[in-house]
C-alpha atoms as a PDB file:
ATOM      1  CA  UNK A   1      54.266  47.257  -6.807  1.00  0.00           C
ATOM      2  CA  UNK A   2      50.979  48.483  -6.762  1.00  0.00           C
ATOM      3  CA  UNK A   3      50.582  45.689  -9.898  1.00  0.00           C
ATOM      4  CA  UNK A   4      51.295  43.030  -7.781  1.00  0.00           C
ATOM      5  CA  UNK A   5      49.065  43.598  -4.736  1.00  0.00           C
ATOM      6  CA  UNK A   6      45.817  43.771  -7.201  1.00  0.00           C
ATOM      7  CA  UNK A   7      47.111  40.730  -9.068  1.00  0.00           C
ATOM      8  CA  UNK A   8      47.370  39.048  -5.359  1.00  0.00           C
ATOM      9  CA  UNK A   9      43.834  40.277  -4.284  1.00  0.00           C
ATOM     10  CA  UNK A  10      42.201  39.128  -7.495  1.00  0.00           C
ATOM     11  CA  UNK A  11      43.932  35.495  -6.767  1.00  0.00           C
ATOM     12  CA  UNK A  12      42.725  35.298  -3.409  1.00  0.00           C
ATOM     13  CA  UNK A  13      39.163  36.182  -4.187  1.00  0.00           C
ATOM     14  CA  UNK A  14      39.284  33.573  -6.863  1.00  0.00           C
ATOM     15  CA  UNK A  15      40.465  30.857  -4.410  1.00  0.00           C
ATOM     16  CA  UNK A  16      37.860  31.955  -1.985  1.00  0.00           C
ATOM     17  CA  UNK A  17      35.127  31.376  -4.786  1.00  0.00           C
ATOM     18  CA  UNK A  18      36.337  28.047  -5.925  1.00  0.00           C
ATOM     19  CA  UNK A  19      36.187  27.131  -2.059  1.00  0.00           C
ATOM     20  CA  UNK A  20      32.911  28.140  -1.638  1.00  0.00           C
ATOM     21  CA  UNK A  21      31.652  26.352  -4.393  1.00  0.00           C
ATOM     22  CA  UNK A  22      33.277  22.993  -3.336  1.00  0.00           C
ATOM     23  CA  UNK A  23      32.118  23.424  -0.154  1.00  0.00           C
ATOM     24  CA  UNK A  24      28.258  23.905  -1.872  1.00  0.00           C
ATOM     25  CA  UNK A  25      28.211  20.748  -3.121  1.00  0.00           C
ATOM     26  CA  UNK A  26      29.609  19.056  -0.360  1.00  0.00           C
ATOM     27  CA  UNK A  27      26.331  19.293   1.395  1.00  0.00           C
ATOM     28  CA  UNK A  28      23.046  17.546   1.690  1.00  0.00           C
ATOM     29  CA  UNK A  29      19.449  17.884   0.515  1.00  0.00           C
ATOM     30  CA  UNK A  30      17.268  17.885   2.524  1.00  0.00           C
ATOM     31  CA  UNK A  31      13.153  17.888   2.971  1.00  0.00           C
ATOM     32  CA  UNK A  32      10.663  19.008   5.499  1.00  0.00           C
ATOM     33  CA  UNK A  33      12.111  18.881   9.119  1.00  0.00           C
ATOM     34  CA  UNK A  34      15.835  17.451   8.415  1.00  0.00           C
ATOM     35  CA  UNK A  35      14.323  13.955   8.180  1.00  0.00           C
ATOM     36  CA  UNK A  36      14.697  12.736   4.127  1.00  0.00           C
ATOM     37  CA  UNK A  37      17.859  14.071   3.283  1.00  0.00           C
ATOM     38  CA  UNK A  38      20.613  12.251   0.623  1.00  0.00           C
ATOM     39  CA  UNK A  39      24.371  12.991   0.829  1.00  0.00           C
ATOM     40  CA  UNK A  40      24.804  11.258  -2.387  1.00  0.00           C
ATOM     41  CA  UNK A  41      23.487   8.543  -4.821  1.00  0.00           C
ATOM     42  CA  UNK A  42      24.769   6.048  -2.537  1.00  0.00           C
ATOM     43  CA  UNK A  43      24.849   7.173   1.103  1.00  0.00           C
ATOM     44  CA  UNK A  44      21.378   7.861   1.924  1.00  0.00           C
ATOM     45  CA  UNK A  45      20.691   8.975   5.625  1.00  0.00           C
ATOM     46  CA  UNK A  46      17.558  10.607   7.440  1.00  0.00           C
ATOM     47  CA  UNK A  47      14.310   9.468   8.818  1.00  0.00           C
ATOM     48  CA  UNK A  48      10.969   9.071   7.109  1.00  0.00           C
ATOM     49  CA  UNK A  49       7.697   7.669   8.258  1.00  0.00           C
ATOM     50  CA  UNK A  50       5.683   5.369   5.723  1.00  0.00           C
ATOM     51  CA  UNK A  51       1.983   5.145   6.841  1.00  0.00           C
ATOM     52  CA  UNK A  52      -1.676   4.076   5.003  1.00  0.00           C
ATOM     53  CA  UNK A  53      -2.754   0.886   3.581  1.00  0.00           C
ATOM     54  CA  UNK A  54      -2.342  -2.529   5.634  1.00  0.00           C
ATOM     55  CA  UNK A  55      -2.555  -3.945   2.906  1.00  0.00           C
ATOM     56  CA  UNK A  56       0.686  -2.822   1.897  1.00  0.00           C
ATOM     57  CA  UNK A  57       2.062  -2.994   4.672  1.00  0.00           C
ATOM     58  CA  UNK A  58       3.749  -6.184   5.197  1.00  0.00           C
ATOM     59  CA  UNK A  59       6.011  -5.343   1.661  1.00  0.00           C
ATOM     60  CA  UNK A  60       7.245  -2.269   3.010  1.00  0.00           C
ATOM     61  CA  UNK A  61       8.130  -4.136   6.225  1.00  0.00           C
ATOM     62  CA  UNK A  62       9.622  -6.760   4.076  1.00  0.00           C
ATOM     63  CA  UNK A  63      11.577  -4.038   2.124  1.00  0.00           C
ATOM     64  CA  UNK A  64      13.225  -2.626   5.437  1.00  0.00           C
ATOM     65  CA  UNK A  65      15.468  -5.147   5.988  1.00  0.00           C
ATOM     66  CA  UNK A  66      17.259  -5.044   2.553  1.00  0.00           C
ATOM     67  CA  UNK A  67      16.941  -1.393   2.390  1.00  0.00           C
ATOM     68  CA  UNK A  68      18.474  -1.059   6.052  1.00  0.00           C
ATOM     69  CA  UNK A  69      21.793  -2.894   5.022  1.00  0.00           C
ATOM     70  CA  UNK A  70      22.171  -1.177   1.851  1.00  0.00           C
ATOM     71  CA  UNK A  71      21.459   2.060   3.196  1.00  0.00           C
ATOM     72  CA  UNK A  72      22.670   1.556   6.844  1.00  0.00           C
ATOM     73  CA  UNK A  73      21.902   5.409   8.022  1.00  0.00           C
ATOM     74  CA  UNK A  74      18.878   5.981   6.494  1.00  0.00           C
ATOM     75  CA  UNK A  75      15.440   4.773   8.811  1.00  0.00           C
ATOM     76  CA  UNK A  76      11.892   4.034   8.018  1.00  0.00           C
ATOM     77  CA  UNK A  77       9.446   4.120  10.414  1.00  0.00           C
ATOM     78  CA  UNK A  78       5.801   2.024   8.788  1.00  0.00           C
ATOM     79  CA  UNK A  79       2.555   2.691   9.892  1.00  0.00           C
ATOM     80  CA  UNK A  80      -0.657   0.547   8.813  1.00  0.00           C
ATOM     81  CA  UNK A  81      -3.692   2.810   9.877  1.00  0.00           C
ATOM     82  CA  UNK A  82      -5.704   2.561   6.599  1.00  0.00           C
ATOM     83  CA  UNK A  83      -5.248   4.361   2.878  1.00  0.00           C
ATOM     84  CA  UNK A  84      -7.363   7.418   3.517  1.00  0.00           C
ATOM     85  CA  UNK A  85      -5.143   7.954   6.763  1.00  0.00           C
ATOM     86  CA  UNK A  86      -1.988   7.673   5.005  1.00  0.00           C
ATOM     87  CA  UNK A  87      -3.248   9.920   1.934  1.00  0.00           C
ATOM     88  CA  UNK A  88      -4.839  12.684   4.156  1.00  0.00           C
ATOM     89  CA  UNK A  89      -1.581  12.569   6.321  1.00  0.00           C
ATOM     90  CA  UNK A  90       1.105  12.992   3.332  1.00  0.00           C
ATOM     91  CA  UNK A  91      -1.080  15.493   1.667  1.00  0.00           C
ATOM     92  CA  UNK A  92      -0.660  17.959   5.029  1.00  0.00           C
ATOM     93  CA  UNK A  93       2.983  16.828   5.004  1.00  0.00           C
ATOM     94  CA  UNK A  94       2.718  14.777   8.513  1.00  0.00           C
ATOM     95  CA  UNK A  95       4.246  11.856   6.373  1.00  0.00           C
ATOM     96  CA  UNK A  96       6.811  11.350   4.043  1.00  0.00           C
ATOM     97  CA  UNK A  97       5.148   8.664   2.193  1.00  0.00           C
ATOM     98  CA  UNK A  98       1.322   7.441   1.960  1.00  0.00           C
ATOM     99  CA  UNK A  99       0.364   3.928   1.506  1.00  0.00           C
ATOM    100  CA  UNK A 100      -2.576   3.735  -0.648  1.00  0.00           C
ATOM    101  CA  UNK A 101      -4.834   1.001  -1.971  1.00  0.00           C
ATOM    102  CA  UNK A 102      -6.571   3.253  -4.331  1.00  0.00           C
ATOM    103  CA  UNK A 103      -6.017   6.430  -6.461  1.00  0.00           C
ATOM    104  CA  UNK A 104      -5.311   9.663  -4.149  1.00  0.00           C
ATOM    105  CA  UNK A 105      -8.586  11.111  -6.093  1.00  0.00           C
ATOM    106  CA  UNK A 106     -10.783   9.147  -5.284  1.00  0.00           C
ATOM    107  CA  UNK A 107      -9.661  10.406  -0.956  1.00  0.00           C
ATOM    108  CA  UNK A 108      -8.909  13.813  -1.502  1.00  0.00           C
ATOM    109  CA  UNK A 109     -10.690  16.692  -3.205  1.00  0.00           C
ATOM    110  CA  UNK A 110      -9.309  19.651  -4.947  1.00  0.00           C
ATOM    111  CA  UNK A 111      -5.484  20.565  -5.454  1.00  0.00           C
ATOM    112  CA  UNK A 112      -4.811  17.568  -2.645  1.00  0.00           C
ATOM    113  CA  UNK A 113      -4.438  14.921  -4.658  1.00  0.00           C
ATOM    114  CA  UNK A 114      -2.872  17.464  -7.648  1.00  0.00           C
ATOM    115  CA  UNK A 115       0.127  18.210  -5.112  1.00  0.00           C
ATOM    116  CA  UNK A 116       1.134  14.367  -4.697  1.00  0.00           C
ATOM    117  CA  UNK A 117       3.331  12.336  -6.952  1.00  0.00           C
ATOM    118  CA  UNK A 118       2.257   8.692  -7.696  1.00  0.00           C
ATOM    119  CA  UNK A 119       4.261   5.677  -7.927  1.00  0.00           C
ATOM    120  CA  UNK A 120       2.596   2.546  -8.478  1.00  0.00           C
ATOM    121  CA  UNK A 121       5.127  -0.139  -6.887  1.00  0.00           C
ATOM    122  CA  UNK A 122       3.219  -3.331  -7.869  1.00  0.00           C
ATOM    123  CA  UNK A 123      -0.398  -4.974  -7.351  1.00  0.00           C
ATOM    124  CA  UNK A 124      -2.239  -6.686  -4.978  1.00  0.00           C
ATOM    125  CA  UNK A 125      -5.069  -9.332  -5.479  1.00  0.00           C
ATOM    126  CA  UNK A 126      -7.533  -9.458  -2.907  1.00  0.00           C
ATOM    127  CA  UNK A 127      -9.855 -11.719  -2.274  1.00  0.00           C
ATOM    128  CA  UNK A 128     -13.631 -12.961  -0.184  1.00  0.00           C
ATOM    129  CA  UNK A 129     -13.064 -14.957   2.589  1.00  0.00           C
ATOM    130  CA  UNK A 130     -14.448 -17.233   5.415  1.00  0.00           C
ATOM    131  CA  UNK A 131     -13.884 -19.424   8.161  1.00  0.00           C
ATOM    132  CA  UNK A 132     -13.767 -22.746   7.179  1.00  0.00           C
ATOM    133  CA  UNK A 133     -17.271 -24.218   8.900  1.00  0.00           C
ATOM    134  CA  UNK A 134     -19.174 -22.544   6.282  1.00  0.00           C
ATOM    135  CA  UNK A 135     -19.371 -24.946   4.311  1.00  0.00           C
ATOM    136  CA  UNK A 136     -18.866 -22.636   1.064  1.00  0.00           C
ATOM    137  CA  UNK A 137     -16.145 -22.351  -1.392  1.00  0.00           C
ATOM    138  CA  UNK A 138     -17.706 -20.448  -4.329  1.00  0.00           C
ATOM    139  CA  UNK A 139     -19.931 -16.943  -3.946  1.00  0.00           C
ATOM    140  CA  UNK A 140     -21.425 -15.228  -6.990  1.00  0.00           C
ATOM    141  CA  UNK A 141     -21.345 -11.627  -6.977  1.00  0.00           C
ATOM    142  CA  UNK A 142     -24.928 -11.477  -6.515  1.00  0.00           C
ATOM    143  CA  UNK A 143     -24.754 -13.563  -3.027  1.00  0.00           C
ATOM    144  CA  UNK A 144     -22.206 -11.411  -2.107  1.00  0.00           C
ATOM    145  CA  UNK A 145     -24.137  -8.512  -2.562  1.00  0.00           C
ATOM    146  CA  UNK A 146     -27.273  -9.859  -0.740  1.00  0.00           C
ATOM    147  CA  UNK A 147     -24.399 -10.661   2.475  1.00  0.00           C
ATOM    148  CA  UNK A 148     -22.909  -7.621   2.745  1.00  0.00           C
ATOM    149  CA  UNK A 149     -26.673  -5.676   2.473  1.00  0.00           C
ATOM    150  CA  UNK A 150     -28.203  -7.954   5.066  1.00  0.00           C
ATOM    151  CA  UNK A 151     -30.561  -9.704   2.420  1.00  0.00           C
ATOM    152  CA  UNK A 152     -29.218 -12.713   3.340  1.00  0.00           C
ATOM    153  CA  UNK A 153     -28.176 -13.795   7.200  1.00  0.00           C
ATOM    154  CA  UNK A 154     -27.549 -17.596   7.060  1.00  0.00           C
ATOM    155  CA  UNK A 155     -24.957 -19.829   5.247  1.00  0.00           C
ATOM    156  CA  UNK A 156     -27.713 -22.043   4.457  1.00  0.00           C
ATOM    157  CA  UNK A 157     -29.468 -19.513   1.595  1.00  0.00           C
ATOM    158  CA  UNK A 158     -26.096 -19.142  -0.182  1.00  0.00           C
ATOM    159  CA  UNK A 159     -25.454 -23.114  -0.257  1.00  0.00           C
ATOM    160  CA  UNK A 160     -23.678 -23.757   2.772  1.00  0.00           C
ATOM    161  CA  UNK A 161     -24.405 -24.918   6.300  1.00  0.00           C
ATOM    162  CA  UNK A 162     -27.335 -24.040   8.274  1.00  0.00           C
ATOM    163  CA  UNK A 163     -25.058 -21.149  10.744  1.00  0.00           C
ATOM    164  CA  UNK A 164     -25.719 -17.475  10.762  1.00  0.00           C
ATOM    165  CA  UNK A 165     -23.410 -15.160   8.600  1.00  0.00           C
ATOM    166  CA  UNK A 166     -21.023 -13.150  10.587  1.00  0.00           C
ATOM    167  CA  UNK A 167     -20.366  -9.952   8.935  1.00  0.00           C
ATOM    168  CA  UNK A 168     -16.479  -8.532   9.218  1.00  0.00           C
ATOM    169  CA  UNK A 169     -16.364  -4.894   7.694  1.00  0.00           C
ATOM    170  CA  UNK A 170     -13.359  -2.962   7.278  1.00  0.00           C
ATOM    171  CA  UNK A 171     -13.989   1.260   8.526  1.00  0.00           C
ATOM    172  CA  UNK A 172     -14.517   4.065   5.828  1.00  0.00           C
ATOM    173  CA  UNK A 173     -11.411   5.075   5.743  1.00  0.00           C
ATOM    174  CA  UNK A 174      -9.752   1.312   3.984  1.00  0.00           C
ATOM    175  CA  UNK A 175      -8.926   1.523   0.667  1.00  0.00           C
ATOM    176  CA  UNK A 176      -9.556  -2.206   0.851  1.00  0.00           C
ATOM    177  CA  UNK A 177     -13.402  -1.778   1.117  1.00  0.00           C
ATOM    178  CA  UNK A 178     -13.034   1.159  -1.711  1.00  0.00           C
ATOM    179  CA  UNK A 179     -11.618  -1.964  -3.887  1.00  0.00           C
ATOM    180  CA  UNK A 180     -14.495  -4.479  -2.779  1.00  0.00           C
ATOM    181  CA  UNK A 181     -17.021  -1.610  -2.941  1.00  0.00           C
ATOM    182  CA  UNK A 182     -16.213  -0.834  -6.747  1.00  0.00           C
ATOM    183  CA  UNK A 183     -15.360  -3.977  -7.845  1.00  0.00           C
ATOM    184  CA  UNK A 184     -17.695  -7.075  -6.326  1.00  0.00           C
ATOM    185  CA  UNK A 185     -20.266  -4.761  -4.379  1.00  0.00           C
ATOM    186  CA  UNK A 186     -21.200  -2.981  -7.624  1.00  0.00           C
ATOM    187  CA  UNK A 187     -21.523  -0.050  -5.782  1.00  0.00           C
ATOM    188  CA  UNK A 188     -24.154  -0.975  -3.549  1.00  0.00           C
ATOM    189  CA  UNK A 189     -22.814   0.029   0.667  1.00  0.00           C
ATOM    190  CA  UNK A 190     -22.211  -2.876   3.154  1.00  0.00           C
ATOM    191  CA  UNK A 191     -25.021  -2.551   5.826  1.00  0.00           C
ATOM    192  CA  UNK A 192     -22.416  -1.620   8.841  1.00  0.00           C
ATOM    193  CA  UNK A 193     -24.795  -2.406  11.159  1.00  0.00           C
ATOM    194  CA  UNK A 194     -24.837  -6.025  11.022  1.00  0.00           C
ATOM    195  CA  UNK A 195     -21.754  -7.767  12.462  1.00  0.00           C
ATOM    196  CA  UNK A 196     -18.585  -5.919  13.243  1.00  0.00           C
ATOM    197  CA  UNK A 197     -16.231  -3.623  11.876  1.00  0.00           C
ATOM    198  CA  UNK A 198     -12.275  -3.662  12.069  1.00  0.00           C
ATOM    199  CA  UNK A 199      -9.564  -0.906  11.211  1.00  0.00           C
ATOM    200  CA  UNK A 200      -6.817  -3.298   9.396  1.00  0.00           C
ATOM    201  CA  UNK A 201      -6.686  -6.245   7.775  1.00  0.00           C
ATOM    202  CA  UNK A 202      -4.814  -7.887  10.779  1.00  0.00           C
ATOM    203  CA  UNK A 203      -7.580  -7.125  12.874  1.00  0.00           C
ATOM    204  CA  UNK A 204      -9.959  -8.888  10.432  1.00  0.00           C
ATOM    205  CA  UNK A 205      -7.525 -11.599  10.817  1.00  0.00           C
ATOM    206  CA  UNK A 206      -7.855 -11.954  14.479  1.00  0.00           C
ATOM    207  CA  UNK A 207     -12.126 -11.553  14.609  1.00  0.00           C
ATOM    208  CA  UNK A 208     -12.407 -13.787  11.931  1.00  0.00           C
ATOM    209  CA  UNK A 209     -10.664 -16.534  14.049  1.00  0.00           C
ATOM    210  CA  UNK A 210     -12.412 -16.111  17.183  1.00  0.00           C
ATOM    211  CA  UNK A 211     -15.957 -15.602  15.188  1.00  0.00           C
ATOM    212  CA  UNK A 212     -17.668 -18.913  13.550  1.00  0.00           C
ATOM    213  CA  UNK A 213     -19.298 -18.517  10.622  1.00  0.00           C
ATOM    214  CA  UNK A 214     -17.415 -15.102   9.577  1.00  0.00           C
ATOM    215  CA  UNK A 215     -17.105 -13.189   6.336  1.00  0.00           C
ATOM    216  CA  UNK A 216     -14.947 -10.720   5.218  1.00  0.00           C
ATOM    217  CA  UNK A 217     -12.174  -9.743   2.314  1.00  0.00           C
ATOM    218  CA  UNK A 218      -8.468  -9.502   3.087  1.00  0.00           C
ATOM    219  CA  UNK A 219      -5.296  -8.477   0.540  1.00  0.00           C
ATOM    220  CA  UNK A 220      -3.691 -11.736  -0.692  1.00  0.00           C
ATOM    221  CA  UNK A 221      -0.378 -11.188   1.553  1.00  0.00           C
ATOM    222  CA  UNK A 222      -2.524 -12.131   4.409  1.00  0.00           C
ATOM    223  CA  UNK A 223      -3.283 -15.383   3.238  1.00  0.00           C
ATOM    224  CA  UNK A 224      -0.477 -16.908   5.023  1.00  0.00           C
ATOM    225  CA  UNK A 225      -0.177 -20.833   6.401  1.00  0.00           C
ATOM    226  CA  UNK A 226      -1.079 -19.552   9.311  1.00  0.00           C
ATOM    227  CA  UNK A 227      -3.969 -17.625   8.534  1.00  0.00           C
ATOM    228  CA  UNK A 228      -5.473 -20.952   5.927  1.00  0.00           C
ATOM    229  CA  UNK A 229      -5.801 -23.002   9.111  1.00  0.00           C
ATOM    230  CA  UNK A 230      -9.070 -21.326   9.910  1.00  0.00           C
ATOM    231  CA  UNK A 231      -9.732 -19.286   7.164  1.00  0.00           C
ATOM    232  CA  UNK A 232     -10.508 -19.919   3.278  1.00  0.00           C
ATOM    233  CA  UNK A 233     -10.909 -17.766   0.581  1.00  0.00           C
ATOM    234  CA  UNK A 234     -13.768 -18.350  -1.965  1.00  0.00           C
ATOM    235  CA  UNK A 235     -13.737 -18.191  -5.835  1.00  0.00           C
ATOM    236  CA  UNK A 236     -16.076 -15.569  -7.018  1.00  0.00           C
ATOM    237  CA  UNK A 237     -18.129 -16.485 -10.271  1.00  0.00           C
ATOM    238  CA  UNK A 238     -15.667 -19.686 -10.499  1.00  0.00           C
ATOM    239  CA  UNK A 239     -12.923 -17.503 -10.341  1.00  0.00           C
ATOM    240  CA  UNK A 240     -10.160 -17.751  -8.158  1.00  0.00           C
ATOM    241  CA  UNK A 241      -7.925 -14.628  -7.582  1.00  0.00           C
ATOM    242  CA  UNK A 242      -4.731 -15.855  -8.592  1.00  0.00           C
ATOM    243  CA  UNK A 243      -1.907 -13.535 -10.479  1.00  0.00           C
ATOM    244  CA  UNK A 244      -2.585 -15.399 -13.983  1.00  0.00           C
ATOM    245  CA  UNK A 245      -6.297 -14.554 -13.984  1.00  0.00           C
ATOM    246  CA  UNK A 246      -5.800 -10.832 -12.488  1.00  0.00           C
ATOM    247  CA  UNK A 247      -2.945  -9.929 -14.951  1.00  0.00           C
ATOM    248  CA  UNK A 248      -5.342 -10.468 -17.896  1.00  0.00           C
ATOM    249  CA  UNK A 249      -5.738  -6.726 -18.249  1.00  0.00           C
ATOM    250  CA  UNK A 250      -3.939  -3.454 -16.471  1.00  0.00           C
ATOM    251  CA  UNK A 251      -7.477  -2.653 -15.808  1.00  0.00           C
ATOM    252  CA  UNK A 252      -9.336  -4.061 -12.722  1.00  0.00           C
ATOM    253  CA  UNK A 253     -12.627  -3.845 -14.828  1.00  0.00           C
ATOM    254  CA  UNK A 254     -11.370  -6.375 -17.477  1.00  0.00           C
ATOM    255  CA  UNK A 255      -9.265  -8.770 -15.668  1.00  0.00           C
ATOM    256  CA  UNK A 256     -10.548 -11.906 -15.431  1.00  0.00           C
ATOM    257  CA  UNK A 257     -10.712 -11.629 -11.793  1.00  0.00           C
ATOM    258  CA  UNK A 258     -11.598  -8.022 -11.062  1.00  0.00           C
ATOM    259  CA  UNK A 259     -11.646  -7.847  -7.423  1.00  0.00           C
ATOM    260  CA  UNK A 260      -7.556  -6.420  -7.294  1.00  0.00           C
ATOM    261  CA  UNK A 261      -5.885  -2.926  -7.163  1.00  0.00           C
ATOM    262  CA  UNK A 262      -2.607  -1.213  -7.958  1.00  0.00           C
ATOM    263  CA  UNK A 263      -0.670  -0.262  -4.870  1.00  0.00           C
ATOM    264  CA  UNK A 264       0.727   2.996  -4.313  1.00  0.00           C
ATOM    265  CA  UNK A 265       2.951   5.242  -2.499  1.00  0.00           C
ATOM    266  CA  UNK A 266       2.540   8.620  -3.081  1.00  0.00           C
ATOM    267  CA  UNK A 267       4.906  11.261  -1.950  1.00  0.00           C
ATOM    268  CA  UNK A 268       4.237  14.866  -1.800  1.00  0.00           C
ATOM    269  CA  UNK A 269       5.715  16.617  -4.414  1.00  0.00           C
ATOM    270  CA  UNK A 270       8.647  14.933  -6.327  1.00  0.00           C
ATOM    271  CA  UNK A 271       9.972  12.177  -4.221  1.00  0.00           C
ATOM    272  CA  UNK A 272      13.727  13.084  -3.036  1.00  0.00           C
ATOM    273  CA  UNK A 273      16.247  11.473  -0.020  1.00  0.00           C
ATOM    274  CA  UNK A 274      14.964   8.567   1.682  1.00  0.00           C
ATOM    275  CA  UNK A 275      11.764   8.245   0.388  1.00  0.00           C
ATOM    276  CA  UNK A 276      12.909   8.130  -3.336  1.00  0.00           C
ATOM    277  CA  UNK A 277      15.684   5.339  -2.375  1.00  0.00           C
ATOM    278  CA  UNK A 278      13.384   3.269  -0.538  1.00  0.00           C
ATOM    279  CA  UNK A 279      10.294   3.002  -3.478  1.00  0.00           C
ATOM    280  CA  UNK A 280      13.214   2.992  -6.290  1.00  0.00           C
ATOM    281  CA  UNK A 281      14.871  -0.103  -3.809  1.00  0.00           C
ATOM    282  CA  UNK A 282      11.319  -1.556  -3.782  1.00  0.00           C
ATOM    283  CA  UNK A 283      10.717  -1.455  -7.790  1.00  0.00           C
ATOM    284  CA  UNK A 284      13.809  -2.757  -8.190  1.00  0.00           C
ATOM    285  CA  UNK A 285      14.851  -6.324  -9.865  1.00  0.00           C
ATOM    286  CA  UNK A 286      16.462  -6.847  -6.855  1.00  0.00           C
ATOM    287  CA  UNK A 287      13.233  -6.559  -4.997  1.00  0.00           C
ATOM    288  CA  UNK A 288      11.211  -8.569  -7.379  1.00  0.00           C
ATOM    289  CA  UNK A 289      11.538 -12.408  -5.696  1.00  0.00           C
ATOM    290  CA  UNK A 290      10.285 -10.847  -2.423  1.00  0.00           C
ATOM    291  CA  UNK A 291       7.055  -9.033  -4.330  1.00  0.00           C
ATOM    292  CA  UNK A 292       6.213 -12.229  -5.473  1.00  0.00           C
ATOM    293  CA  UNK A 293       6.945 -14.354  -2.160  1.00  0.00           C
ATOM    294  CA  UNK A 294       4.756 -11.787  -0.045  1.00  0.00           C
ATOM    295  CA  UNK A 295       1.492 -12.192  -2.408  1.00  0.00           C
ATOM    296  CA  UNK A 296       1.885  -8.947  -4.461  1.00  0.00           C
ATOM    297  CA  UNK A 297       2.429  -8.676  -8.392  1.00  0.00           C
ATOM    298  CA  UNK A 298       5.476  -7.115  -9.845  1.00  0.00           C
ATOM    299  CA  UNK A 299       4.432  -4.024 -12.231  1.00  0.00           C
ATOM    300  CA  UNK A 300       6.701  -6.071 -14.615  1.00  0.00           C
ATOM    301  CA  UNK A 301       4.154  -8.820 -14.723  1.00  0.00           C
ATOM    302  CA  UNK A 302       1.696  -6.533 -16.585  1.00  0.00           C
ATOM    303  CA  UNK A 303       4.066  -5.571 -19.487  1.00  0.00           C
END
């Protein structure tokens, strides 16, 4: 008898350790506050918030709507408030995912950019632009240089009309002006004190409308039909900054047409939940036609 009852207690506890174990990986992941969590490959739910670079920012609006039906409880909330924004805020954790134009080394300092993950989800080109009563459809490096310093102050001295130069920077903080800093500026620092300066490229958009004789530099996805009615963007040495002369080299500094980053969305730490499903949705084939329709370049285009 007493056989039995230890063979019966020894059954039990076995059934209660098989439930528990079932019942383990039943449940979801999940990653900072309850808002990126996955209850399987295919039924993705939580909240994240996306936030940086406006210049990728109309791709990861573009993304939601796909990414919405195929993963109908999961949310993602976008933010455009400039790369070093979005890289300071995922670094502290604030965000999920940060939007960046450039490398997160060349924002943060120390272990910062160490602690976040990169993944490169395509390219953008960028390019110089102005409003169309300029007059001028090609700018050397050099005259862009002397512009943006304050050498030179009227459309007349770079071979256009005889109207003063509006100067429209973008703040500190854009990745954008990192981009046009490093690759036309050579280096040299816009003189902020001439003209005006705007937080996002759609606020560029908007001053360079209402300002004659503007300049300024905006991501290629903001070229739109709208946008060309009033605004034209210049070939630089000759150059225009289409894909087939930026693609010439994976690196800026020997493309053809230099003036073009990599755009990124960094996560903090290995990217898990929501956030993984929505940059694996937005590198994949699926995802590709809409890269190319919004302006960017596909990372498959450099291969």
């Amino acid at each position: 008898m007493k056989s039995k009852k230890v063979k019966f207690a020894v059954l039990a506890a076995s059934i209660a350790i098989m439930a528990g174990l079932f019942a383990g990986c039943g449940s979801s992941t999940t990653s900072g506050n309850n808002t990126n969590s996955t209850t399987g490959s295919t039924d993705v739910s939580g909240a994240i918030t996306a936030s940086g670079s406006t210049a990728l920012q109309p791709l990861v609006d573009a993304a939601q709507k796909g990414f919405s039906t195929k993963y109908p409880n999961a949310s993602v909330s976008v933010q455009g408030n400039g790369s070093g924004t979005g890289l300071t805020q995922v670094s502290q954790g604030d965000v999920q995912i940060g939007d960046s134009d450039i490398f997160a080394s060349e924002k943060l300092t120390g272990d910062k950019a160490a602690q976040l993950t990169d993944h490169e989800v395509c390219a953008i080109g960028f390019v110089v632009v102005t409003t169309k009563d300029t007059g001028v459809t090609n700018l050397t490096k050099a005259q862009i240089q002397d512009i943006f310093t304050g050498k030179d102050t009227n459309w007349s001295q770079v071979g256009g009309k005889n109207l003063p130069i509006n100067i429209i920077h973008r703040t500190n903080g854009s990745g954008t002006r990192v981009t046009f800093t490093k690759s036309v500026m050579g280096g040299k620092a816009e003189k902020d004190s001439l003209g005006m300066t705007e937080d996002s490229s759609g606020a560029v958009v908007t001053a360079m409308k209402q300002t004659p004789g503007s300049v300024s530099y905006l991501a290629m996805s903001y070229m739109t039909s709208d946008v060309k009615q009033t605004v034209s963007a210049v070939t630089i040495d000759g150059i225009a900054g289409t894909t087939a002369n930026i693609i010439t080299s994976k690196d800026p500094q020997g493309s053809k047409y230099p003036f073009w980053s990599y755009e990124h969305m960094y996560t903090k730490g290995k990217a898990t939940g929501v956030s993984k499903a929505l940059i694996d949705y937005m590198m994949s084939s699926d995802f590709k036609n809409e890269i190319i329709a919004k302006g960017y370049i596909p990372m498959s285009d450099f291969q």
